[in-house]
Protein backbone atom coordinates (compact mmCIF):
# COMPACT_ATOMS: atom_id res chain seq x y z
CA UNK A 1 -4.33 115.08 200.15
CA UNK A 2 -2.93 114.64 203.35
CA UNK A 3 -6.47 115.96 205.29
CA UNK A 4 -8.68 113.75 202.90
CA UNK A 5 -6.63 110.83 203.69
CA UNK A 6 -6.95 111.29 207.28
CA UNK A 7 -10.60 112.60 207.49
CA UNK A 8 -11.54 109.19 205.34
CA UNK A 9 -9.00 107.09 207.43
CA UNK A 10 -10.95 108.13 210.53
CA UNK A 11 -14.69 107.56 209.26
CA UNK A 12 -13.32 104.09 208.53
CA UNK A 13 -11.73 103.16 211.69
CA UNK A 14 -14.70 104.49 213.47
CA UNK A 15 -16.29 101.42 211.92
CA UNK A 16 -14.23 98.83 212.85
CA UNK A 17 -14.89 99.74 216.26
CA UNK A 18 -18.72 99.50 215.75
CA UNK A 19 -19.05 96.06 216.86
CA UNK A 20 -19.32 93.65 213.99
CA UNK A 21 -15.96 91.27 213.39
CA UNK A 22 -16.86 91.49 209.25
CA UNK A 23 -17.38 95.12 208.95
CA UNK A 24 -14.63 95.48 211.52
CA UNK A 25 -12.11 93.88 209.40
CA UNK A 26 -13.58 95.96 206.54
CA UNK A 27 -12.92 99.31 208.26
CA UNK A 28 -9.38 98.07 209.44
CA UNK A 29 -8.75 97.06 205.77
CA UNK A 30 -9.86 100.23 203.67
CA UNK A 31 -8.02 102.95 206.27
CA UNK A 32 -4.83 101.18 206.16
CA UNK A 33 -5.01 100.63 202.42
CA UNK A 34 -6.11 104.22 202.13
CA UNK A 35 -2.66 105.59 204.30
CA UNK A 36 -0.60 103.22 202.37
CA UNK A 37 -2.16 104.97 199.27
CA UNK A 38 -1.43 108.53 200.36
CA UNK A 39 2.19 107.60 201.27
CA UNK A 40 2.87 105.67 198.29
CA UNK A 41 1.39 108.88 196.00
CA UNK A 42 2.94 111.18 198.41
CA UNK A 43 6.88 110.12 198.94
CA UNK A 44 7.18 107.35 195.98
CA UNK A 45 5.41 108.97 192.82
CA UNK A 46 6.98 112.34 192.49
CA UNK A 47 10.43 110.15 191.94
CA UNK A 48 8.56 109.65 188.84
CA UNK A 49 8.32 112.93 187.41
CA UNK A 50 11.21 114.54 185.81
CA UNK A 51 12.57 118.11 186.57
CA UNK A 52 11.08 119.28 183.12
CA UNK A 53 7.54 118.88 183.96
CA UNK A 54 8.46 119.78 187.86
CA UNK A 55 9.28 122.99 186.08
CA UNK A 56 6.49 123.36 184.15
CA UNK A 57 4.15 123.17 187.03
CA UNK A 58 5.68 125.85 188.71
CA UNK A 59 3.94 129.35 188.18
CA UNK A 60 4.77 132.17 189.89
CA UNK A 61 1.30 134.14 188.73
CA UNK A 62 -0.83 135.26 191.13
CA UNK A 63 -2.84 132.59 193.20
CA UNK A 64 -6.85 132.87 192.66
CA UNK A 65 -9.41 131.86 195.82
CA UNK A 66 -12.49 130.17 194.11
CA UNK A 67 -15.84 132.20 195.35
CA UNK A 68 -16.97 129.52 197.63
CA UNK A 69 -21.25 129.80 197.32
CA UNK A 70 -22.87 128.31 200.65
CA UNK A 71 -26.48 129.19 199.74
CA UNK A 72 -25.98 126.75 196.53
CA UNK A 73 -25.40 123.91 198.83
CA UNK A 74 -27.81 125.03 201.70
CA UNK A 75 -30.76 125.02 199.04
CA UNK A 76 -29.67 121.24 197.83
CA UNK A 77 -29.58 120.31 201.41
CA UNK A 78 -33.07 121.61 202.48
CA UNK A 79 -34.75 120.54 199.45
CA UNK A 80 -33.36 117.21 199.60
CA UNK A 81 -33.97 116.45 203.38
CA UNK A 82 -37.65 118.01 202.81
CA UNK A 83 -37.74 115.27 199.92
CA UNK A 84 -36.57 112.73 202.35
CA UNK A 85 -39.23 113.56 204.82
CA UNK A 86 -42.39 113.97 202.18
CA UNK A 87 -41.14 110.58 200.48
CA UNK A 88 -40.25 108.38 203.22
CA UNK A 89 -42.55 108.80 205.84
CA UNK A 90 -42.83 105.02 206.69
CA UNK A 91 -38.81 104.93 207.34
CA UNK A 92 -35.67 105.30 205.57
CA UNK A 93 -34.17 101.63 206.72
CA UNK A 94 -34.59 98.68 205.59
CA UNK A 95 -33.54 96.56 208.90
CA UNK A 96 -34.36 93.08 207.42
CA UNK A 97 -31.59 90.55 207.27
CA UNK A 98 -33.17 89.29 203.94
CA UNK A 99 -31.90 92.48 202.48
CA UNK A 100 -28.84 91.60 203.62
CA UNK A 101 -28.69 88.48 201.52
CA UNK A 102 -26.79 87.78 198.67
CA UNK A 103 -29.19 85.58 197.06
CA UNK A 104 -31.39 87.53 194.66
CA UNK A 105 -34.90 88.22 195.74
CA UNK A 106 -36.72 86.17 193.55
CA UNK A 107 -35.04 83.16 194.94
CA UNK A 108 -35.52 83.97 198.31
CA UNK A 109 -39.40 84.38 197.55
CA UNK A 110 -39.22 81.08 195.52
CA UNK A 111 -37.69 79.18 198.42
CA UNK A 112 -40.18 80.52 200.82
CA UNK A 113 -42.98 79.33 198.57
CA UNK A 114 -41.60 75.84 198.17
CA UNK A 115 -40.66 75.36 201.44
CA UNK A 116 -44.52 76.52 202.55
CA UNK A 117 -45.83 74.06 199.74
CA UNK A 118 -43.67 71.07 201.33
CA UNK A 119 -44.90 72.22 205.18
CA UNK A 120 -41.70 72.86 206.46
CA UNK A 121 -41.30 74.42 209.89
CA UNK A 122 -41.16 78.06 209.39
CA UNK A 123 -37.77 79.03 210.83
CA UNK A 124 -39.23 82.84 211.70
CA UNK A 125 -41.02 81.50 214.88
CA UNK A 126 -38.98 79.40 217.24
CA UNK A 127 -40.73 77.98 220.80
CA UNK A 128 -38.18 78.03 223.34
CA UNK A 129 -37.65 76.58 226.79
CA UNK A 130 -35.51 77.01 229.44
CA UNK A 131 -33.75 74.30 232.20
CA UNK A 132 -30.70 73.82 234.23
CA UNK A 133 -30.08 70.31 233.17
CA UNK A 134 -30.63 68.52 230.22
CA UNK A 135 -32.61 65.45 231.42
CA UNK A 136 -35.39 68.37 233.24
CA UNK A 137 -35.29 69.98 229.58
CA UNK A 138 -36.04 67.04 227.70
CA UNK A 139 -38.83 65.90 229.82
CA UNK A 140 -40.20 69.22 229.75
CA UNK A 141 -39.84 69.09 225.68
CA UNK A 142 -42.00 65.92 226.07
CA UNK A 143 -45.03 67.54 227.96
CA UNK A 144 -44.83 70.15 225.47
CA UNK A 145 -45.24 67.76 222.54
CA UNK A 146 -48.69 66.77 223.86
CA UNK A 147 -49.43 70.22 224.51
CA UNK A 148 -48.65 71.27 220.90
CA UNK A 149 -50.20 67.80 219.84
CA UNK A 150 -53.47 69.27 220.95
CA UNK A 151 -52.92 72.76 219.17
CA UNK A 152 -52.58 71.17 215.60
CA UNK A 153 -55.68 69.63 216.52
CA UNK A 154 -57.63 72.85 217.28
CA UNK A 155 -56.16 74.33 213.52
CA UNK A 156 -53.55 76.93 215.42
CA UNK A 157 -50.57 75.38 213.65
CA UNK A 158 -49.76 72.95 211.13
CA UNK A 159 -46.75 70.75 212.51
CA UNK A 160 -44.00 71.33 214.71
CA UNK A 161 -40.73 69.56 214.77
CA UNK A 162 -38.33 68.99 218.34
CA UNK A 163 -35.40 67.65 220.23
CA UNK A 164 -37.54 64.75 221.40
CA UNK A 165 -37.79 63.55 217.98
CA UNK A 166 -34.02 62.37 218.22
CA UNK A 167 -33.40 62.78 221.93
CA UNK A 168 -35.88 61.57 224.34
CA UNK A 169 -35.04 61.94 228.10
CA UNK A 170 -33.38 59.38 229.57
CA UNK A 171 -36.46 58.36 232.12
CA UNK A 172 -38.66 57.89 228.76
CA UNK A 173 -36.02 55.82 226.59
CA UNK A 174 -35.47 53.60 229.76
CA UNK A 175 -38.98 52.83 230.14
CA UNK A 176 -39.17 52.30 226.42
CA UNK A 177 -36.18 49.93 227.18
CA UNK A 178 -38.02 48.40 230.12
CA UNK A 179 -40.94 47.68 227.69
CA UNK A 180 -39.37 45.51 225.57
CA UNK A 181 -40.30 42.01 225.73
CA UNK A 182 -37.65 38.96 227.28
CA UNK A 183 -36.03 36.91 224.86
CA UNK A 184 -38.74 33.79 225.24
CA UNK A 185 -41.57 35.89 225.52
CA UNK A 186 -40.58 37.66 222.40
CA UNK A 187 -39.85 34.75 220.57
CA UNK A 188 -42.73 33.12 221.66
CA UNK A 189 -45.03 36.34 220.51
CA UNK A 190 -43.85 36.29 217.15
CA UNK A 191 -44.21 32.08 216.55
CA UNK A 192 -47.80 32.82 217.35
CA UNK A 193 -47.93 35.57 214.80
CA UNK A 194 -46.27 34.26 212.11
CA UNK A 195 -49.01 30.81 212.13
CA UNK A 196 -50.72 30.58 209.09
CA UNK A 197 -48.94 32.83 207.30
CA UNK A 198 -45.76 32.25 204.80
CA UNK A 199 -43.01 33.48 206.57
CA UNK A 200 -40.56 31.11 207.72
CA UNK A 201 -39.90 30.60 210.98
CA UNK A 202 -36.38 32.32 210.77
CA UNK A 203 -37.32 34.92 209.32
CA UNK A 204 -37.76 37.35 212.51
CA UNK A 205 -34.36 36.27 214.27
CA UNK A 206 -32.62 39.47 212.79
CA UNK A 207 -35.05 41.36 214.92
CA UNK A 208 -35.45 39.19 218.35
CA UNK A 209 -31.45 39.97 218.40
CA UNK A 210 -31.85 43.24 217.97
CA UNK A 211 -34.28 43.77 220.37
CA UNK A 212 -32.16 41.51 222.73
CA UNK A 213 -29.53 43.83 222.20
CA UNK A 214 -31.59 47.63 222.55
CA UNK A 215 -32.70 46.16 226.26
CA UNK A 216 -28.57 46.70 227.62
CA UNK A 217 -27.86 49.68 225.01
CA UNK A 218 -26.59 52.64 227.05
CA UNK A 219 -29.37 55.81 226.41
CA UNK A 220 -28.75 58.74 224.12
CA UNK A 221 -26.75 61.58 224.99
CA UNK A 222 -26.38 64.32 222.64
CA UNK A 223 -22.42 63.67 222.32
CA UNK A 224 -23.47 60.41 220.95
CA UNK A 225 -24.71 62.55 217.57
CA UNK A 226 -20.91 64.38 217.10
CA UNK A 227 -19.39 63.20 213.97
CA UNK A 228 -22.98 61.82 212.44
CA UNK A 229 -25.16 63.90 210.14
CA UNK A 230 -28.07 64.39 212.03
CA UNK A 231 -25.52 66.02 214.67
CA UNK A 232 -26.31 69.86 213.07
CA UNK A 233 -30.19 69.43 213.07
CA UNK A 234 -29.89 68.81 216.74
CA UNK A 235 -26.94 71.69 217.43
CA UNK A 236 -30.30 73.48 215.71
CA UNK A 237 -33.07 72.41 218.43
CA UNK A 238 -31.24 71.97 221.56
CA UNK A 239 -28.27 74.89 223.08
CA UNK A 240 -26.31 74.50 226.26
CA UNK A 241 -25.32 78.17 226.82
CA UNK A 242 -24.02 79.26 229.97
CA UNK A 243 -24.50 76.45 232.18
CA UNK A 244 -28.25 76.00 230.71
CA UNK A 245 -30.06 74.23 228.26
CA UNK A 246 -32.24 75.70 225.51
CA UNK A 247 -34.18 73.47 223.76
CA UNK A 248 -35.71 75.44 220.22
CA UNK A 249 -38.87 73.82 218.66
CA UNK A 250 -39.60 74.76 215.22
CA UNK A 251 -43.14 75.18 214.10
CA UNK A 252 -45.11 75.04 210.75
CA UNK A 253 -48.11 77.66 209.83
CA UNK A 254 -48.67 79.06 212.87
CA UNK A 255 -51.22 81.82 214.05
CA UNK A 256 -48.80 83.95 216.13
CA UNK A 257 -50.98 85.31 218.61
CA UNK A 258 -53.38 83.01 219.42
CA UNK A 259 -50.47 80.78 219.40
CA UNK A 260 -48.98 83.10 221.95
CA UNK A 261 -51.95 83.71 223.84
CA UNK A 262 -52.49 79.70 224.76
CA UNK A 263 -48.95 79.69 225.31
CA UNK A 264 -49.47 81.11 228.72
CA UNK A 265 -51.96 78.89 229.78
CA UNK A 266 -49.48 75.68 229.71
CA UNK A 267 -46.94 74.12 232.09
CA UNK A 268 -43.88 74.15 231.48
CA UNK A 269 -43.02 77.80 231.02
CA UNK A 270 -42.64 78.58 226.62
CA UNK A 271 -41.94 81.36 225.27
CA UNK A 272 -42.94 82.23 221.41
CA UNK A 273 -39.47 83.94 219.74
CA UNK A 274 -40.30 85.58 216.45
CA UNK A 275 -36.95 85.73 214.76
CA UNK A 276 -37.48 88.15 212.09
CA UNK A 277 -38.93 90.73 214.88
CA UNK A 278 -36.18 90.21 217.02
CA UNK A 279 -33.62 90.26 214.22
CA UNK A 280 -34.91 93.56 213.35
CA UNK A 281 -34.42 95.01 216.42
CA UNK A 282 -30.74 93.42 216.57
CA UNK A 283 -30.08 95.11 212.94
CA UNK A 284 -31.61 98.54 214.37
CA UNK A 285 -29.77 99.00 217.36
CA UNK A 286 -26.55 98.09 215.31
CA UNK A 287 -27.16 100.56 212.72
CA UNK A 288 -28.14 102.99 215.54
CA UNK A 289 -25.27 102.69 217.14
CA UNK A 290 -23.05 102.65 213.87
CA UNK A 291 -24.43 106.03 212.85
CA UNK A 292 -23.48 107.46 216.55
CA UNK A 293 -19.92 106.44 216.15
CA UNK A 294 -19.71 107.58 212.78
CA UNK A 295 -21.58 110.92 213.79
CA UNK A 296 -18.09 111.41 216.46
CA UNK A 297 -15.67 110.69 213.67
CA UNK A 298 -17.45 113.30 211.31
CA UNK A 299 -17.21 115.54 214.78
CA UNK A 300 -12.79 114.59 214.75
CA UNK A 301 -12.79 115.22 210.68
CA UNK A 302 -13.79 119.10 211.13
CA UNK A 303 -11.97 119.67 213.82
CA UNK A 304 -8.68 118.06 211.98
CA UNK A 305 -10.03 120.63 209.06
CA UNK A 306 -9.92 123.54 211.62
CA UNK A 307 -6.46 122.80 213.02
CA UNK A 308 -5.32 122.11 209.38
CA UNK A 309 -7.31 124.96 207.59
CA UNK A 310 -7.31 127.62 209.96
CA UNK A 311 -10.38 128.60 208.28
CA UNK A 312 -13.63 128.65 209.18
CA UNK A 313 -15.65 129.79 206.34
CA UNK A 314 -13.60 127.37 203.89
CA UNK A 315 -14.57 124.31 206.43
CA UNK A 316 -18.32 125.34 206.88
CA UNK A 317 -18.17 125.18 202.67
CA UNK A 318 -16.64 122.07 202.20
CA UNK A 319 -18.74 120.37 205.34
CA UNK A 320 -21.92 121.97 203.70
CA UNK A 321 -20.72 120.68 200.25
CA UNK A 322 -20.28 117.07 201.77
CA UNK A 323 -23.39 117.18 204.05
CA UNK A 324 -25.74 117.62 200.81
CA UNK A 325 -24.28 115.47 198.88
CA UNK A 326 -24.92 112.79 201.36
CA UNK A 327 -28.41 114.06 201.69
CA UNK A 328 -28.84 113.59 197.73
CA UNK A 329 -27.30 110.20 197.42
CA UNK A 330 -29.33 108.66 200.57
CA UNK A 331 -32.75 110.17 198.67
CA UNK A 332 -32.10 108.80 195.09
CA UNK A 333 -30.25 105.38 196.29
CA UNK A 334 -33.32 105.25 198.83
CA UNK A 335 -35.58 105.66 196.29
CA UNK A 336 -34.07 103.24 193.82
CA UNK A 337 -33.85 100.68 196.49
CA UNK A 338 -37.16 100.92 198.63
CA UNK A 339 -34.92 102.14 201.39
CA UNK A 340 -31.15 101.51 203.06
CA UNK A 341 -29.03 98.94 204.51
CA UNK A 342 -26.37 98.42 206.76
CA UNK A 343 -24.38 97.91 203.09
CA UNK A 344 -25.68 101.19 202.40
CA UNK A 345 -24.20 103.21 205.73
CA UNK A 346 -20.86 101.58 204.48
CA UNK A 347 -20.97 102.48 201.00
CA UNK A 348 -22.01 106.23 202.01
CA UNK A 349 -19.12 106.97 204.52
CA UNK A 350 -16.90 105.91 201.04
CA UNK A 351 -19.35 108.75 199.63
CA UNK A 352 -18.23 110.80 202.33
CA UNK A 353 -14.72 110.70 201.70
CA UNK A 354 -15.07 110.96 198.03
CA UNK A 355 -16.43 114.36 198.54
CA UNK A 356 -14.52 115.58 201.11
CA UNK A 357 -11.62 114.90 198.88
CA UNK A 358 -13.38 116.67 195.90
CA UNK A 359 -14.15 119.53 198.40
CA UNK A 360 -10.72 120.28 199.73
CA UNK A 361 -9.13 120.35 196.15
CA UNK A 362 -11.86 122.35 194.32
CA UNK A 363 -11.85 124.73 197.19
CA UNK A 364 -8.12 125.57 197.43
CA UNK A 365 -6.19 128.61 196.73
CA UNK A 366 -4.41 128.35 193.28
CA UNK A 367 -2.12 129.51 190.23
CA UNK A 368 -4.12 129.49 187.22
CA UNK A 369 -2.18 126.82 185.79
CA UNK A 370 -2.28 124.41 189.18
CA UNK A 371 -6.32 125.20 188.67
CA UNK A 372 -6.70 123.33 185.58
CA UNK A 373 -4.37 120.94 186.91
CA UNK A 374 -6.40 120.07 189.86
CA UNK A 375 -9.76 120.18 187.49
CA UNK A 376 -8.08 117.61 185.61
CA UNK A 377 -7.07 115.11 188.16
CA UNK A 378 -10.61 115.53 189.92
CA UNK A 379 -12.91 115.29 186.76
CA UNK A 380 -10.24 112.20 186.15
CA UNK A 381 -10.97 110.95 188.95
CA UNK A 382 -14.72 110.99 189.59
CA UNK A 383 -15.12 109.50 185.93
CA UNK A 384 -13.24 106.20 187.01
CA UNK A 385 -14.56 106.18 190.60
CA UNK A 386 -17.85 106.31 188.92
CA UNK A 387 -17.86 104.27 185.93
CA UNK A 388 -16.05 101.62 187.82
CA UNK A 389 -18.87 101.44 190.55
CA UNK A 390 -21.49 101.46 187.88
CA UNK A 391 -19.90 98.76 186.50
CA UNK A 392 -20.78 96.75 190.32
CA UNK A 393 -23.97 98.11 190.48
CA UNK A 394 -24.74 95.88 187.43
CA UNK A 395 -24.05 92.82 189.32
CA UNK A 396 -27.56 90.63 190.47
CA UNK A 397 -26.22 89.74 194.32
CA UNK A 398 -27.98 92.53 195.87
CA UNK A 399 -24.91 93.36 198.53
CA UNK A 400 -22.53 94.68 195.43
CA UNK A 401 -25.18 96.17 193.34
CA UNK A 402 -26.51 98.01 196.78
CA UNK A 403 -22.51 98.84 197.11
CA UNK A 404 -21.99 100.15 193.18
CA UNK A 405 -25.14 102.10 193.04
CA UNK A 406 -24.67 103.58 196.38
CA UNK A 407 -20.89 105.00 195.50
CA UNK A 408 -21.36 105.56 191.79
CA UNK A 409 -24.08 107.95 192.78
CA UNK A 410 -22.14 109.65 195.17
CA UNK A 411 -19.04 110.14 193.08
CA UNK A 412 -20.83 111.83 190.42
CA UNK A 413 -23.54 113.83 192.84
CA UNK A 414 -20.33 115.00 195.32
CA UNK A 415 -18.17 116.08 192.07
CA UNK A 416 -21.08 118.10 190.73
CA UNK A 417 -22.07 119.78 193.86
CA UNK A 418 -18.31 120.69 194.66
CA UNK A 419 -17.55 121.71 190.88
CA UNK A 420 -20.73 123.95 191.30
CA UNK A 421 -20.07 125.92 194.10
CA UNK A 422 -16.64 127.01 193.67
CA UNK A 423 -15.61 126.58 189.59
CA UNK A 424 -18.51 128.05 188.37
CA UNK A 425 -18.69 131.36 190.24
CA UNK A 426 -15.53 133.04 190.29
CA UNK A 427 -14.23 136.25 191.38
């Protein structure tokens, strides 16, 4: 107990040092429940067995060593990973944050439908320019607007939406200010139009004050917006991040690359972002670099079961036992699923310790009596483990059924392969 606590303990820790704050905390959270666990069960729950039954589990018979069978696991493992490789030649991840989500599918396909029916901007591809100050940036944003102006013309996107539509510069909204008629001249613009016609001649004085006043208004600055509720859509188009300005223009049914390709024909400098390539990448060199720091903690768990073991063929059994029972969840969850997740990697290092634990006690050296014992508590406990995962994978936000389905198949794959090669062929 006290190896499978630690091996587990370690694979967990390993990923709250992986990089991400939520599956940090996660990591953190499971290995210091799981050594609380093993204490508890270790120094507190014997109190609670009384010297009769203490007795009763004491046999002095002979111990019996369980004929540990490698080839059994060897052939799961190499038909399984020649399974993996025949069936999933496109790719075994599924690196899309949408996947991720834990809105069902259906309504993420339904949103995307209305929100192509109403024209709004599609939030995959972002246009994005660069300056040191803001007031460059905006007037930049400006010449772009004409720019893109001229490419909804020519058909290579539909509409576009930018900072400049709440934030002009501050040359443009003095002009704008400049424009404005004087008081008399205003005045006297709007008694001429309203001749012959049945407004009153009061009726425009609301807006001849109004326009009196916008002449001395101070111009926009993007602190003016905090507190207001168009303040987020703007935090949305327009970034100051270290000591420059981004501003982010959305756009509507656009054709990529020839988008892209007349893109480097204007002035200013844009750049085309596609977010869902570039969040793919972000997703694959996170689970990349997940599976190397988990692939080092495996690497610390057999050499804890060397220094604790002192055995070598017993650890090559129980790492072989472990390995292909890893391979056989990832190729029927895989296969259930279209392929894995970052969810997935989580759920499987809980796999992991599940049969490492089923390993060490199906694999240890026994009375007869303390056998059936140890059957019992592991058949006990791969029931619950998997009925109460099943029980998740029934749930419709994809994040816990990916987590049930993932765990529940483990449990009962990882008890079956380690009740296989070492209760059913005996000495």
């Amino acid at each position: 107990m006290r190896i499978g606590a630690a091996s587990t303990a370690i694979a967990y820790l390993a990923i709250a040092l992986s990089g991400s704050d939520g599956l940090a905390q996660l990591g953190v959270f499971t290995a210091s429940g799981l050594i609380i666990a093993a204490l508890v069960t270790r120094n507190w729950l014997p109190l609670l067995i009384g010297e009769q039954q203490r007795s009763k589990s004491a046999d002095h018979a002979a111990t019996q060593q369980p004929r540990l069978v490698y080839g059994y696991s060897v052939a799961v493992l190499v038909l399984t990973l020649g399974s993996i490789l025949f069936v999933f030649d496109d790719g075994l991840w599924d690196d899309r944050l949408s996947s991720l989500s834990p809105v069902p599918e259906q309504r993420l396909m339904t949103d995307g439908m209305l929100r192509s029916a109403a024209a709004t901007p599609d939030m995959r591809y972002q246009l994005v320019l660069h300056a040191p100050e803001l007031e460059t940036l905006l007037r930049q944003n400006e010449a772009v607007d004409l720019l893109l102006q001229q490419a909804v013309d020519d058909g290579l996107l539909k509409a576009w939406q930018s900072v400049s539509l709440l934030l002009p510069s501050q040359f443009l909204q003095k002009n704008r200010q400049m424009d404005i008629p004087g008081d008399t001249e205003l005045h006297n613009r709007l008694s001429s139009a309203i001749v012959n016609t049945s407004f009153r001649e009061d009726a425009f004085e609301p807006f001849e004050t109004n326009a009196s006043t916008s002449k001395t208004l101070p111009t926009l600055m993007p602190a003016r917006f905090d507190g207001t509720s168009l303040a987020s859509w703007l935090d949305s188009h327009l970034v100051h991040v270290g000591g420059h300005w981004v501003s982010l223009i959305s756009v509507s049914q656009p054709r990529p690359e020839e988008l892209a390709a007349r893109l480097k024909t204007w002035t200013p400098q844009v750049e085309l972002v596609d977010l869902h390539q570039s969040s793919l990448e972000l997703m694959r060199d996170y689970r990349n670099g997940a599976i190397k720091t988990i692939s080092f903690a495996s690497l610390a768990i057999i050499a804890l079961l060397l220094f604790e073991r002192k055995g070598t063929r017993k650890v090559v059994w129980i790492v072989l036992t472990v390995i292909a029972s890893l391979a056989v969840t990832t190729t029927s969850v895989a296969a259930l699923h279209g392929g894995l997740t970052i969810i997935h990697l989580v759920a499987l290092i809980l796999v992991m310790g599940l049969g490492l634990d089923y390993a060490l006690f199906m694999s240890r050296k026994e009375t007869a009596v303390e056998q059936a014992a140890t059957r019992h508590a592991v058949v006990a406990c791969a029931i619950t483990t998997t009925m109460t995962f099943g029980i998740l994978a029934g749930s419709s936000i994809p994040v816990l059924k990916f987590l049930g389905l993932t765990v529940a198949t483990g449990s009962a794959v990882s008890f079956i392969l380690a009740y296989a090669g070492s209760r059913l062929f005996k000495k």
